[in-house]
C-alpha atoms as a PDB file:
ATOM      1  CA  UNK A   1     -14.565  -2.261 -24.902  1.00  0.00           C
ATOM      2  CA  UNK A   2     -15.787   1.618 -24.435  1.00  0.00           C
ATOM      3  CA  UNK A   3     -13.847   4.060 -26.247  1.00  0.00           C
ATOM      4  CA  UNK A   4     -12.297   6.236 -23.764  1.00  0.00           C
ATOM      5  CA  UNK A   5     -14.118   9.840 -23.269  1.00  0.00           C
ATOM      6  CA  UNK A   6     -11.843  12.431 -25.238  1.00  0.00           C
ATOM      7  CA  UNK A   7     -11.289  15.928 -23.765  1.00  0.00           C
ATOM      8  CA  UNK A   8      -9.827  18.627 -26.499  1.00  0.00           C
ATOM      9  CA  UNK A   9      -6.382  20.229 -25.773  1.00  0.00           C
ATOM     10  CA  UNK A  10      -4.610  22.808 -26.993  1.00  0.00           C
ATOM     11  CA  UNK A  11      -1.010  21.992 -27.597  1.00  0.00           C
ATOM     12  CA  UNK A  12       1.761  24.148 -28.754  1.00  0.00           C
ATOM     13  CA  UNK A  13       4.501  21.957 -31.291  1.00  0.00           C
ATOM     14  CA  UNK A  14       7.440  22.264 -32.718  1.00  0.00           C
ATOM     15  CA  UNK A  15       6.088  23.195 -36.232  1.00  0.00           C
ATOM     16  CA  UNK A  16       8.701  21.586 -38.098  1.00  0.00           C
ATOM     17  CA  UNK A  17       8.122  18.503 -35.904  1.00  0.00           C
ATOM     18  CA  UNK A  18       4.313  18.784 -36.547  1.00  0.00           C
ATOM     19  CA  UNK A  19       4.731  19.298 -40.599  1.00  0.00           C
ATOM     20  CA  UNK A  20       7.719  16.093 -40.610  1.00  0.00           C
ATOM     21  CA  UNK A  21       4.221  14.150 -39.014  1.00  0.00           C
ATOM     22  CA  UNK A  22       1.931  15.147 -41.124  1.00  0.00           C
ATOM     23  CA  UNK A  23       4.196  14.273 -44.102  1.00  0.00           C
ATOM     24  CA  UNK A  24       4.548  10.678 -42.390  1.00  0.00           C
ATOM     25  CA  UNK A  25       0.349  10.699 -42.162  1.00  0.00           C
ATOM     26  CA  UNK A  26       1.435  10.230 -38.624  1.00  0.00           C
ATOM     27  CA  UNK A  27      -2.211  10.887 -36.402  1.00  0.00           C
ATOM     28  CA  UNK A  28      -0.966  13.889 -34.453  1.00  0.00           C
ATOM     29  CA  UNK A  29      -3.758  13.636 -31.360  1.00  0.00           C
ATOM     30  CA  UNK A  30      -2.361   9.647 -31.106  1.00  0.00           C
ATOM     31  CA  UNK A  31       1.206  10.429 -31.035  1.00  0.00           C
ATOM     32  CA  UNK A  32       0.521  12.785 -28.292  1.00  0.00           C
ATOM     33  CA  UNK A  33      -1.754  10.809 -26.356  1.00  0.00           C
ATOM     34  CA  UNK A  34       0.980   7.531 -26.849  1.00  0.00           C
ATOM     35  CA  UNK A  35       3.472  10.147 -25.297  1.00  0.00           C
ATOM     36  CA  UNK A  36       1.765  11.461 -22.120  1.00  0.00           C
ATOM     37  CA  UNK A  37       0.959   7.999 -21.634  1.00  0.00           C
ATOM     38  CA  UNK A  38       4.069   6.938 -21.479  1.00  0.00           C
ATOM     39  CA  UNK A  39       5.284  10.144 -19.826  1.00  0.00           C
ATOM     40  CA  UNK A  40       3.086   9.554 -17.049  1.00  0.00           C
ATOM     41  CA  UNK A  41       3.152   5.751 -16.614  1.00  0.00           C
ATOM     42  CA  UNK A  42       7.113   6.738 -16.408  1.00  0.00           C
ATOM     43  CA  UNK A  43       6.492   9.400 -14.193  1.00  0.00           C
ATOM     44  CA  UNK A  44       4.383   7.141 -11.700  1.00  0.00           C
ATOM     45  CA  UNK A  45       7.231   4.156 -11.593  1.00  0.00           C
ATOM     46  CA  UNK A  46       9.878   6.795 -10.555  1.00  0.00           C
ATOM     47  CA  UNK A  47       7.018   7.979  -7.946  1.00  0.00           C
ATOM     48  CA  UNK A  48       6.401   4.122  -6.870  1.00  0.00           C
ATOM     49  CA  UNK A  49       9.519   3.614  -6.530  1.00  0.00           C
ATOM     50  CA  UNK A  50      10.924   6.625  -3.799  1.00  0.00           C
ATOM     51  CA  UNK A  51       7.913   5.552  -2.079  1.00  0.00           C
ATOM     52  CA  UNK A  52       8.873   2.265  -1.476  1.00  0.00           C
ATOM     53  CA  UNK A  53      12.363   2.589  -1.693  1.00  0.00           C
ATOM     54  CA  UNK A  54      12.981   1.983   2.054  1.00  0.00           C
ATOM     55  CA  UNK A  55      11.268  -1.346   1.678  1.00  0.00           C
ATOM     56  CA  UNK A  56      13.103  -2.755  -1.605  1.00  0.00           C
ATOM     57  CA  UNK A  57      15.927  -1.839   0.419  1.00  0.00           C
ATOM     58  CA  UNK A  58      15.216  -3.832   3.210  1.00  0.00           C
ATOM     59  CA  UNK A  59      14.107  -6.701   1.161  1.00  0.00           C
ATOM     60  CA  UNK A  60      17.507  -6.865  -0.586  1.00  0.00           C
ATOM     61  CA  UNK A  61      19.358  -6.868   2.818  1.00  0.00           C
ATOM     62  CA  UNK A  62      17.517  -9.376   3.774  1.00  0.00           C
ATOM     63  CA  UNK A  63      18.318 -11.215   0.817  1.00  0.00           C
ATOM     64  CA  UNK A  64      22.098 -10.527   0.805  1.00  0.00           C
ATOM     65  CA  UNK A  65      22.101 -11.847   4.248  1.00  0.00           C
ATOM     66  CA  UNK A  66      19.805 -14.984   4.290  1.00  0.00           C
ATOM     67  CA  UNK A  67      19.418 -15.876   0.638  1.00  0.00           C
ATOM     68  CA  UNK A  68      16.246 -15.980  -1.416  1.00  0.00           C
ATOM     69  CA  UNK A  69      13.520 -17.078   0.727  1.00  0.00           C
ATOM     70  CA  UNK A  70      12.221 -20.884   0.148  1.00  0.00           C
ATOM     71  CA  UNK A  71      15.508 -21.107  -2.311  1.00  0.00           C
ATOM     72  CA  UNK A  72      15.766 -24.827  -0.998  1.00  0.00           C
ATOM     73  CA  UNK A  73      12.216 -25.544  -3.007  1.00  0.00           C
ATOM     74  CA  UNK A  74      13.457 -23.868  -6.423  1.00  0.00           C
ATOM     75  CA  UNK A  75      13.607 -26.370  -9.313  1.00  0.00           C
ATOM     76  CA  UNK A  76      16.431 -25.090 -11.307  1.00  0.00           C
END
């Protein structure tokens, strides 16, 4: 599997924060890229889901009112 392509970025830390990591041998450019991952996987659920908030609401009326659909084929 390729290695992703890196870009450099200047970040300004907490410097306490940033000398607690060191201390820990924490990798500091990991940590932040684990972050803004998660930050923006996060950031696109929230996103996905005002977008199709209208339709999960439908859905779930139409549950509350006829059941789960093909609930008479469910084995448990």
């Amino acid at each position: 599997m390729p290695q992703p392509l890196r870009k450099p970025a200047n970040l300004s830390l907490d410097s306490n924060l940033v000398s607690q990591a060191r201390d820990l041998n924490i990798n500091l450019s990991r940590a932040a890229e684990e972050g803004i991952e998660r930050a923006v996987r996060s950031e696109r659920e929230r996103l996905w889901r005002i977008e199709n908030a209208e339709a999960i609401e439908a859905s779930n009326k139409y549950v509350e009112e006829h059941g789960l659909p093909l609930a008479k084929y469910r084995q448990f």
